[in-house]
C-alpha atoms as a PDB file:
ATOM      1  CA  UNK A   1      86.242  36.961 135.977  1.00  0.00           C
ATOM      2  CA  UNK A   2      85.152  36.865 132.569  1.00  0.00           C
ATOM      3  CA  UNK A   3      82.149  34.202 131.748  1.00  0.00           C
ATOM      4  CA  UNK A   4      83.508  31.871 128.887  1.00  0.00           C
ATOM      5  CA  UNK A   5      80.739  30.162 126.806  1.00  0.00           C
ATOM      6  CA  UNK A   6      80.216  26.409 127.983  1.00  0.00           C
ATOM      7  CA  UNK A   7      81.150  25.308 124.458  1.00  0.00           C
ATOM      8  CA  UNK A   8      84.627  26.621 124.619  1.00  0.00           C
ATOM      9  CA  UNK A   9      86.180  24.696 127.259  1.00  0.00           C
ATOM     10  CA  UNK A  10      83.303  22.042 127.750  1.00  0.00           C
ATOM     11  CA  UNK A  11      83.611  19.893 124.414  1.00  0.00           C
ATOM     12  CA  UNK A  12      83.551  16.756 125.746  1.00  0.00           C
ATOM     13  CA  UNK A  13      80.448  17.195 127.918  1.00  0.00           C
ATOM     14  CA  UNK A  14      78.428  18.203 125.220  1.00  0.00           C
ATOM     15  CA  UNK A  15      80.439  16.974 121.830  1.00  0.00           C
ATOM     16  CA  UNK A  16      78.171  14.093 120.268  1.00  0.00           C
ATOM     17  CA  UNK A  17      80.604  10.991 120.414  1.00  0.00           C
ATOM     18  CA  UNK A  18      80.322  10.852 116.726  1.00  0.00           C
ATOM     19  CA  UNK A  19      81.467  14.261 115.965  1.00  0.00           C
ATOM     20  CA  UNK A  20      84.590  13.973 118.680  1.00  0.00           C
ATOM     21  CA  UNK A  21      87.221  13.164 115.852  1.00  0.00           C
ATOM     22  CA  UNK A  22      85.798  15.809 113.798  1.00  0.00           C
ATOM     23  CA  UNK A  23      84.990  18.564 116.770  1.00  0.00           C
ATOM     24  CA  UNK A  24      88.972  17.913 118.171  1.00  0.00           C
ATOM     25  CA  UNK A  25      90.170  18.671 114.520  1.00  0.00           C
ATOM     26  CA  UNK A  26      88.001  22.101 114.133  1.00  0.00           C
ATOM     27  CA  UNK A  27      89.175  23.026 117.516  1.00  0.00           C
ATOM     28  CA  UNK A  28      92.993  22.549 117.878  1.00  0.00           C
ATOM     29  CA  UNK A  29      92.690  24.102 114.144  1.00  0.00           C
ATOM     30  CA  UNK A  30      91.201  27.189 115.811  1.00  0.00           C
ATOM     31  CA  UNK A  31      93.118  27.302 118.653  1.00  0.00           C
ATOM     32  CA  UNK A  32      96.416  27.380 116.231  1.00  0.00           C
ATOM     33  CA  UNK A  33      94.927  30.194 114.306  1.00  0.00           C
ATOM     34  CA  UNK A  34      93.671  32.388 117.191  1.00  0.00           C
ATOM     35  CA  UNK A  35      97.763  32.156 117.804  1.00  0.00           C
ATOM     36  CA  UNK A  36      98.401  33.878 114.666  1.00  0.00           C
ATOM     37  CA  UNK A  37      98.952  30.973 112.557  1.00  0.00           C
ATOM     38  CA  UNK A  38      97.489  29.815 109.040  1.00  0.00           C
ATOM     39  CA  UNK A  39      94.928  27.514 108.604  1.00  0.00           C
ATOM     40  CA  UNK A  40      97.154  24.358 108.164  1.00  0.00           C
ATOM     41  CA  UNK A  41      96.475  22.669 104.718  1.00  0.00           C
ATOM     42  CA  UNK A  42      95.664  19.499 106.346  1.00  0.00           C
ATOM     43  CA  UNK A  43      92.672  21.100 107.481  1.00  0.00           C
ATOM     44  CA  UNK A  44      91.071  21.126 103.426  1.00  0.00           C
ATOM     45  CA  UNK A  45      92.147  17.410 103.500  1.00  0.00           C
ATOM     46  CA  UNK A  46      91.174  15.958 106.932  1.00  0.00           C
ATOM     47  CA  UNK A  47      87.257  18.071 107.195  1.00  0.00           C
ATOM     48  CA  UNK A  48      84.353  17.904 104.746  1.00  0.00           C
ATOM     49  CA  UNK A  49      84.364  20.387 101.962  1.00  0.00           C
ATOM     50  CA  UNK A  50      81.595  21.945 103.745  1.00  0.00           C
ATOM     51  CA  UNK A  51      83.653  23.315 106.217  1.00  0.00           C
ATOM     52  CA  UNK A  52      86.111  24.774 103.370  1.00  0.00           C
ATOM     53  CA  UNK A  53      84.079  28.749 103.565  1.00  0.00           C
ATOM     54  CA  UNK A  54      84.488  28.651 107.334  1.00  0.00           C
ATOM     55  CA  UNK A  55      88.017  27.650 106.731  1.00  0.00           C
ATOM     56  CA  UNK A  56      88.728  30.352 104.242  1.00  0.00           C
ATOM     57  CA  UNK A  57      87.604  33.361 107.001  1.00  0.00           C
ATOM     58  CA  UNK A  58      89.796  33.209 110.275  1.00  0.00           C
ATOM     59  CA  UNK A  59      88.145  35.490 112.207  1.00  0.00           C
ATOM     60  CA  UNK A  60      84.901  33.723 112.192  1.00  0.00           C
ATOM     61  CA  UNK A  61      86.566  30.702 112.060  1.00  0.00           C
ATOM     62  CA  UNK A  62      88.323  31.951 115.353  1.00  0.00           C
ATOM     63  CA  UNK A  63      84.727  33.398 116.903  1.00  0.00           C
ATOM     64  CA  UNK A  64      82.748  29.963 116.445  1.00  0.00           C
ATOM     65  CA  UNK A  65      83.316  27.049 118.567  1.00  0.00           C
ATOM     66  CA  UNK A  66      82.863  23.901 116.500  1.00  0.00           C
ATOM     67  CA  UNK A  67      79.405  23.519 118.466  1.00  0.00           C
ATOM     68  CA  UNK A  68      77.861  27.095 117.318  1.00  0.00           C
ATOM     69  CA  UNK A  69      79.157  26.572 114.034  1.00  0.00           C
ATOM     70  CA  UNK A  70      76.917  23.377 113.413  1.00  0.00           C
ATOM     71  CA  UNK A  71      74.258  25.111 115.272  1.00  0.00           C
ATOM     72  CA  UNK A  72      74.530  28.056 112.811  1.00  0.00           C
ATOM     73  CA  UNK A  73      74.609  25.750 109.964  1.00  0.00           C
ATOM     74  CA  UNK A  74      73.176  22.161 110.692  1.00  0.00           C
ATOM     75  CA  UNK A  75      74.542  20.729 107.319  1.00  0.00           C
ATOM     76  CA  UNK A  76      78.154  20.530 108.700  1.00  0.00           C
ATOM     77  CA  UNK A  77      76.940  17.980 111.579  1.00  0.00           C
ATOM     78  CA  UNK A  78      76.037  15.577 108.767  1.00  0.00           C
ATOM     79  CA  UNK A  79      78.495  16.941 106.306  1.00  0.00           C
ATOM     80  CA  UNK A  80      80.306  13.306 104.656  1.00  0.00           C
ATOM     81  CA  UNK A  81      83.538  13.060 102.808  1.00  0.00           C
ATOM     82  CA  UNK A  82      83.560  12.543  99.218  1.00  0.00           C
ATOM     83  CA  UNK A  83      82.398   8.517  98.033  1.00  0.00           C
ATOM     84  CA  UNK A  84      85.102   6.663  95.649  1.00  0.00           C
ATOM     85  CA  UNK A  85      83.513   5.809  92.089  1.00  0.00           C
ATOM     86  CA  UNK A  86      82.071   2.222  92.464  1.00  0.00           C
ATOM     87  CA  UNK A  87      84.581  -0.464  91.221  1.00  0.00           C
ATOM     88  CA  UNK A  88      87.861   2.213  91.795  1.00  0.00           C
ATOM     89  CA  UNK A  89      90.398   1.010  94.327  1.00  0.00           C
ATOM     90  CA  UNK A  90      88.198  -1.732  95.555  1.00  0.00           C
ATOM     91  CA  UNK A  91      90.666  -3.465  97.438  1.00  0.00           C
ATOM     92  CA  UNK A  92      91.429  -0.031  99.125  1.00  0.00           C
ATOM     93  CA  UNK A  93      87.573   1.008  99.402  1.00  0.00           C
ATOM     94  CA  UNK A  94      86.824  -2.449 101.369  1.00  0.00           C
ATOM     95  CA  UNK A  95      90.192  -2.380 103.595  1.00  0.00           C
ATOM     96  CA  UNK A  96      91.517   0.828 103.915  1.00  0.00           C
ATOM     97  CA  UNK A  97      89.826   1.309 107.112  1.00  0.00           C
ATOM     98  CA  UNK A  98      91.635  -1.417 108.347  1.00  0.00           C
ATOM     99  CA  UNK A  99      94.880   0.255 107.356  1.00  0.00           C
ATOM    100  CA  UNK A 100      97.969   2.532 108.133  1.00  0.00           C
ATOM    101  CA  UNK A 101      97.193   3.479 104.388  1.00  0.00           C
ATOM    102  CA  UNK A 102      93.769   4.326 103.476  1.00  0.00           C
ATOM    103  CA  UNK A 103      92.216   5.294 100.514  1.00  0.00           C
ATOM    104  CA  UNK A 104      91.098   9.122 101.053  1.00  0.00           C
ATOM    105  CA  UNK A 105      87.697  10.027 100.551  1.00  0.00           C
ATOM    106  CA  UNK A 106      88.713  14.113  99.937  1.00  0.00           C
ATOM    107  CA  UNK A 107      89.009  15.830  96.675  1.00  0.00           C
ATOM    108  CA  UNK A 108      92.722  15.147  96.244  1.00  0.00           C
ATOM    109  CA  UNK A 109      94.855  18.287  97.387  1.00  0.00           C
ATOM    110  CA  UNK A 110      96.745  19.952  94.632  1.00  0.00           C
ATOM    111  CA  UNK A 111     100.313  18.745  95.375  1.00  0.00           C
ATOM    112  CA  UNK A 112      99.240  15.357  94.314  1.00  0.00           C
ATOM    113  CA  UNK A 113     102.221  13.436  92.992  1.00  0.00           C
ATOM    114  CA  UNK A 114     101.413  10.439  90.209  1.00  0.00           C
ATOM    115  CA  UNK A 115     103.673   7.172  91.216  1.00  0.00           C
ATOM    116  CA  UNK A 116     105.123   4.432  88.817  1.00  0.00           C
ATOM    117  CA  UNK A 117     105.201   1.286  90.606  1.00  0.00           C
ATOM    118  CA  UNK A 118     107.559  -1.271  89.436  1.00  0.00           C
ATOM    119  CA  UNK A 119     105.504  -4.568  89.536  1.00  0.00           C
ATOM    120  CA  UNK A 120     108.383  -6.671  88.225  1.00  0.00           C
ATOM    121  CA  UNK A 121     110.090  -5.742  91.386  1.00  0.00           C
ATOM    122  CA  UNK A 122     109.376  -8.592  94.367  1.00  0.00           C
ATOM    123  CA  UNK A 123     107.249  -7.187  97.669  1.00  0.00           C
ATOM    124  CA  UNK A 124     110.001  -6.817  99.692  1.00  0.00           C
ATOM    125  CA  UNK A 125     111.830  -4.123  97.286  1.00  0.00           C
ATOM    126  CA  UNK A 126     108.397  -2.612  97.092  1.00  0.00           C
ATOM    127  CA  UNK A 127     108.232  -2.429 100.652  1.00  0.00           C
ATOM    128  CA  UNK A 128     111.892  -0.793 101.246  1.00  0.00           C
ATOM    129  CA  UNK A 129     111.109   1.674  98.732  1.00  0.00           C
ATOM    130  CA  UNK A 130     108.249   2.787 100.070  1.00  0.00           C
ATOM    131  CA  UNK A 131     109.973   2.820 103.607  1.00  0.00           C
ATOM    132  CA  UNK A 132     112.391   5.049 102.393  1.00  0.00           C
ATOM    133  CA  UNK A 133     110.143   7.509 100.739  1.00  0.00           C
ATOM    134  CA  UNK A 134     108.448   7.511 103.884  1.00  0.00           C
ATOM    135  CA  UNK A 135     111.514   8.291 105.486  1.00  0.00           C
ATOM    136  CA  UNK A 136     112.026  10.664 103.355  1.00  0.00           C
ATOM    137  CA  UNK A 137     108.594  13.132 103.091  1.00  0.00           C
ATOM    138  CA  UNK A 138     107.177  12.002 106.807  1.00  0.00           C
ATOM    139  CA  UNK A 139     105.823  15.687 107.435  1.00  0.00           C
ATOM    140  CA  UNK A 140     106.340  14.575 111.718  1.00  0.00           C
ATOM    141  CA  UNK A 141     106.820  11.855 114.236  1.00  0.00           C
ATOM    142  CA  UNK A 142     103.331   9.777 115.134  1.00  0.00           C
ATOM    143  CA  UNK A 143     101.648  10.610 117.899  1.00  0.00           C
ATOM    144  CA  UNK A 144      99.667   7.643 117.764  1.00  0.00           C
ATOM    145  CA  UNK A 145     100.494   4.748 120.588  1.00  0.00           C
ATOM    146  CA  UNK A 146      99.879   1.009 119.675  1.00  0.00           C
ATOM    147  CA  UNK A 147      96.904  -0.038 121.180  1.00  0.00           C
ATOM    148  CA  UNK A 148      96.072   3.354 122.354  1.00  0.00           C
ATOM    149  CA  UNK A 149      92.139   4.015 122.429  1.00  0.00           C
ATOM    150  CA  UNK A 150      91.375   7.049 120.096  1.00  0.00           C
ATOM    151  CA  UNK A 151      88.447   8.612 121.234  1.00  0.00           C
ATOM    152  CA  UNK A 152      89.695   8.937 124.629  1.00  0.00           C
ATOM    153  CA  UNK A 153      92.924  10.598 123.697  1.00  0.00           C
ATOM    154  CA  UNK A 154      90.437  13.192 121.801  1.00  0.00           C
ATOM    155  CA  UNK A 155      88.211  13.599 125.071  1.00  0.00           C
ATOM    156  CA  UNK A 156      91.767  14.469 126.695  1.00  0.00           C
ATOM    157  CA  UNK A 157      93.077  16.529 124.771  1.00  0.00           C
ATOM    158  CA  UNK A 158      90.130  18.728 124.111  1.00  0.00           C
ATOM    159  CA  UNK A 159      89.731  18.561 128.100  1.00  0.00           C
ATOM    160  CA  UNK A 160      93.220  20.042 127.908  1.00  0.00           C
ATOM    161  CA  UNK A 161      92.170  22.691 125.652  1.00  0.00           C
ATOM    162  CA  UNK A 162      89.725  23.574 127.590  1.00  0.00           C
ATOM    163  CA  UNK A 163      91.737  24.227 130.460  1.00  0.00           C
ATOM    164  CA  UNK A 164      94.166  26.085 128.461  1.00  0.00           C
ATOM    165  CA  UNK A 165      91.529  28.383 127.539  1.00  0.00           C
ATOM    166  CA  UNK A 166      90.164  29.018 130.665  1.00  0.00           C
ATOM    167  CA  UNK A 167      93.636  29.720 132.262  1.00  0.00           C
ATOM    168  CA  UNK A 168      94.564  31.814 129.464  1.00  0.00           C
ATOM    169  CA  UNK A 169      91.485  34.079 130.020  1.00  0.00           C
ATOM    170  CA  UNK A 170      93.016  34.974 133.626  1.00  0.00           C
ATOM    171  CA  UNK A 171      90.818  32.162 135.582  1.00  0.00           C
ATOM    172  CA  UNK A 172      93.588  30.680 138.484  1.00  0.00           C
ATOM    173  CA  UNK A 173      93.685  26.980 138.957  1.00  0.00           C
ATOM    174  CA  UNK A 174      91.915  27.379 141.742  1.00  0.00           C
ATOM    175  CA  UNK A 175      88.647  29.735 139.865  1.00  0.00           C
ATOM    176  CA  UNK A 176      88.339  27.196 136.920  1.00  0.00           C
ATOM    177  CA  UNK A 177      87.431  24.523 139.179  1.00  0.00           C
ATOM    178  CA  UNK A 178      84.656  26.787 140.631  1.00  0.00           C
ATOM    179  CA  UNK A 179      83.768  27.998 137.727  1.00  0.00           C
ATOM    180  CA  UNK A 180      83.461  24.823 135.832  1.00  0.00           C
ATOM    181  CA  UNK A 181      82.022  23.204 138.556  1.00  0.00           C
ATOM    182  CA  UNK A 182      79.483  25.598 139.237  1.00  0.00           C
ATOM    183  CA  UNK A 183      78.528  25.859 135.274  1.00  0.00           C
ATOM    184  CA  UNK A 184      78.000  21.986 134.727  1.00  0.00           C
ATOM    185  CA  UNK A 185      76.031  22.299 138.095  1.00  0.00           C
ATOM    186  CA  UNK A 186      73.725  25.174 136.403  1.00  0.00           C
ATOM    187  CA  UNK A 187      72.872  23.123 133.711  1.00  0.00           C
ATOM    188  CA  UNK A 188      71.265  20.091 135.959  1.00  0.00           C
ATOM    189  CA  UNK A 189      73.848  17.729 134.245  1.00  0.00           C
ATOM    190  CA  UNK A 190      74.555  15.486 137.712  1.00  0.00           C
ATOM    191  CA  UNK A 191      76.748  13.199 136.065  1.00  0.00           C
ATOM    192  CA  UNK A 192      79.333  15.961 135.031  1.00  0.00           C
ATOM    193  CA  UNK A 193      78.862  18.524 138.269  1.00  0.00           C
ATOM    194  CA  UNK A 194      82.054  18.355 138.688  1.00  0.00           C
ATOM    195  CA  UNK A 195      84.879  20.476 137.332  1.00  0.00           C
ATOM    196  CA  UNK A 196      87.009  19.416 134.532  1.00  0.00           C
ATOM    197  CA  UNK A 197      90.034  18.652 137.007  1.00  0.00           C
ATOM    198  CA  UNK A 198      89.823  18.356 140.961  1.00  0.00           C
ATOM    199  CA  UNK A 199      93.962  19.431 141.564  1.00  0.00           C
ATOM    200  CA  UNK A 200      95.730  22.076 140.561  1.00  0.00           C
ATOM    201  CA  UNK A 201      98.197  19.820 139.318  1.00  0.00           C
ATOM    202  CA  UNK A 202      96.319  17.988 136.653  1.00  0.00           C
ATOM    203  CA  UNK A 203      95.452  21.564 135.640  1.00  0.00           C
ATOM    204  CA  UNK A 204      98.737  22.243 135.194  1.00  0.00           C
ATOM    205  CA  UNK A 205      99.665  19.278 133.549  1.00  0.00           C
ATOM    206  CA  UNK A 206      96.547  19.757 131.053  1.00  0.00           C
ATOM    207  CA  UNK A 207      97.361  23.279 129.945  1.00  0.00           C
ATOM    208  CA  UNK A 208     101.212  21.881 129.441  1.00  0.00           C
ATOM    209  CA  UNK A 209      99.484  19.284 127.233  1.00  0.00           C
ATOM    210  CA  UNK A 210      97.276  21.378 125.282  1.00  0.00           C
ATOM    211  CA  UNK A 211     100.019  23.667 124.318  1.00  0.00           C
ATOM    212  CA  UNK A 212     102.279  20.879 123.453  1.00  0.00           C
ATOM    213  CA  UNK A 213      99.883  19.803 120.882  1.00  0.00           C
ATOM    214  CA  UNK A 214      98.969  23.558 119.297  1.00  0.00           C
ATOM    215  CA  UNK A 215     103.143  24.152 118.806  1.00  0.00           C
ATOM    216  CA  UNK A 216     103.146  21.253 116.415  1.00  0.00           C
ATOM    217  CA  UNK A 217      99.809  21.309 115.200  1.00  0.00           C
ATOM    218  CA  UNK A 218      99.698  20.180 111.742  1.00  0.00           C
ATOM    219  CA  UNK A 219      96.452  17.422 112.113  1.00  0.00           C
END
C-alpha cells in the first residue's frame, strides 16, 4: 500500500484551530482541482491575497497540502485580509461579524456591481427587494444549519476528506484504519492513536460525504 503523507488525510490532528476555516477552504479547493476542475473564483475572494500565486499554478497547488504550503512559506499562516479605511462602512466594520451580510475585507472581485438604493422607499420594500434579488443571483442552496457549530462541521468534513483520499489511493476500509491508526501511534500522539473511523460504515458514510461536498464545491 502506498504511504500517504500524514498531512493529507490527518488535517484535523495537526490543523492549528485557528487556521481550520482557512486549511478546509485550501483543501476542498485542491481536492476540486486535482478532479480536473478550475480554481473556483471564490477562492481569490474567500483566502488572503497571499495565497493568490499558489492559486494561479494548479499543479503545485495540487502537490502541497495546506500544511507544507505554510511550512514552505510561513507568511501565509499569518497572512490577514485586507483592513477597511477607518471611518468607511462603520456600521458594517463594527457589526458585520455579527451578520448574514458582512462587510468583506478582500480587494473587491471584478464583477462588482454599484447599487442605487432608494431611501425614500420604507424598510420593508427595501427588504423585499433585496429578497428578491437574492432570489434571483443566490449562486446555491446554504449549507449552513441554524445553530450548527462551525468549526466542528470543518473538523468533519476535512475528516471526510481524508478518508476519501485514503480510499481513493486503493487503501480498503479495513487498511485505513490500520494505517491511520498505526501512523498517529508512530508519532507518540496518545490522545489521537486511534484511526480516523473505528467501522467500516462511518468510512463509508465519510467518503459519501466528502464527495458530496467536492461535486458542488463552489466555497
Amino acid at each position: 500500500m502506498p504511504s500517504i503523507a500524514r498531512e493529507e488525510w490527518d488535517m484535523v490532528s495537526l490543523c492549528p484551530l485557528n487556521q481550520l476555516r482557512r486549511c478546509w477552504y485550501y483543501e476542498f479547493t485542491r481536492e476540486f482541482v486535482r478532479q480536473g476542475n478550475s480554481v473556483p473564483q471564490s477562492a481569490h475572494v474567500i483566502l488572503p491575497r497571499e495565497f493568490a500565486e499558489l492559486l494561479k499554478d494548479a499543479k503545485w497547488l495540487e502537490e502541497h497540502s495546506f500544511l507544507l504550503a505554510i511550512d514552505l512559506r510561513p507568511k501565509l499562516e499569518t497572512a490577514e485580509h485586507l483592513q477597511p479605511p477607518p471611518g468607511v462602512l462603520e456600521w458594517l466594520t463594527r457589526y458585520s461579524h455579527t451578520s448574514s451580510v458582512r462587510l468583506s475585507l478582500d480587494e473587491p472581485p471584478k464583477d462588482v456591481t454599484p447599487l442605487v438604493i432608494d431611501w425614500d422607499e420604507s424598510n420593508s420594500e427595501l427588504a423585499k427587494s433585496f429578497r428578491n434579488l437574492i432570489e434571483e443571483i443566490r449562486p446555491r442552496q446554504p449549507d449552513r444549519v441554524r445553530g450548527e457549530n462551525l468549526p466542528e462541521k470543518y473538523k468533519a468534513d476535512l475528516k471526510a476528506l481524508g478518508v476519501f483520499r485514503l480510499l481513493a489511493a486503493g487503501y480498503t476500509c479495513f487498511k485505513a484504519i490500520e494505517y491511520t491508526a498505526s501512523e498517529r501511534n508512530k508519532a507518540g500522539e496518545t490522545e489521537d492513536s486511534k484511526p480516523l473511523f473505528m467501522q467500516k460504515t462511518e468510512w463509508t458514510n465519510a467518503k459519501k460525504r466528502a464527495e458530496l461536498i467536492i461535486e458542488n464545491w463552489s466555497g
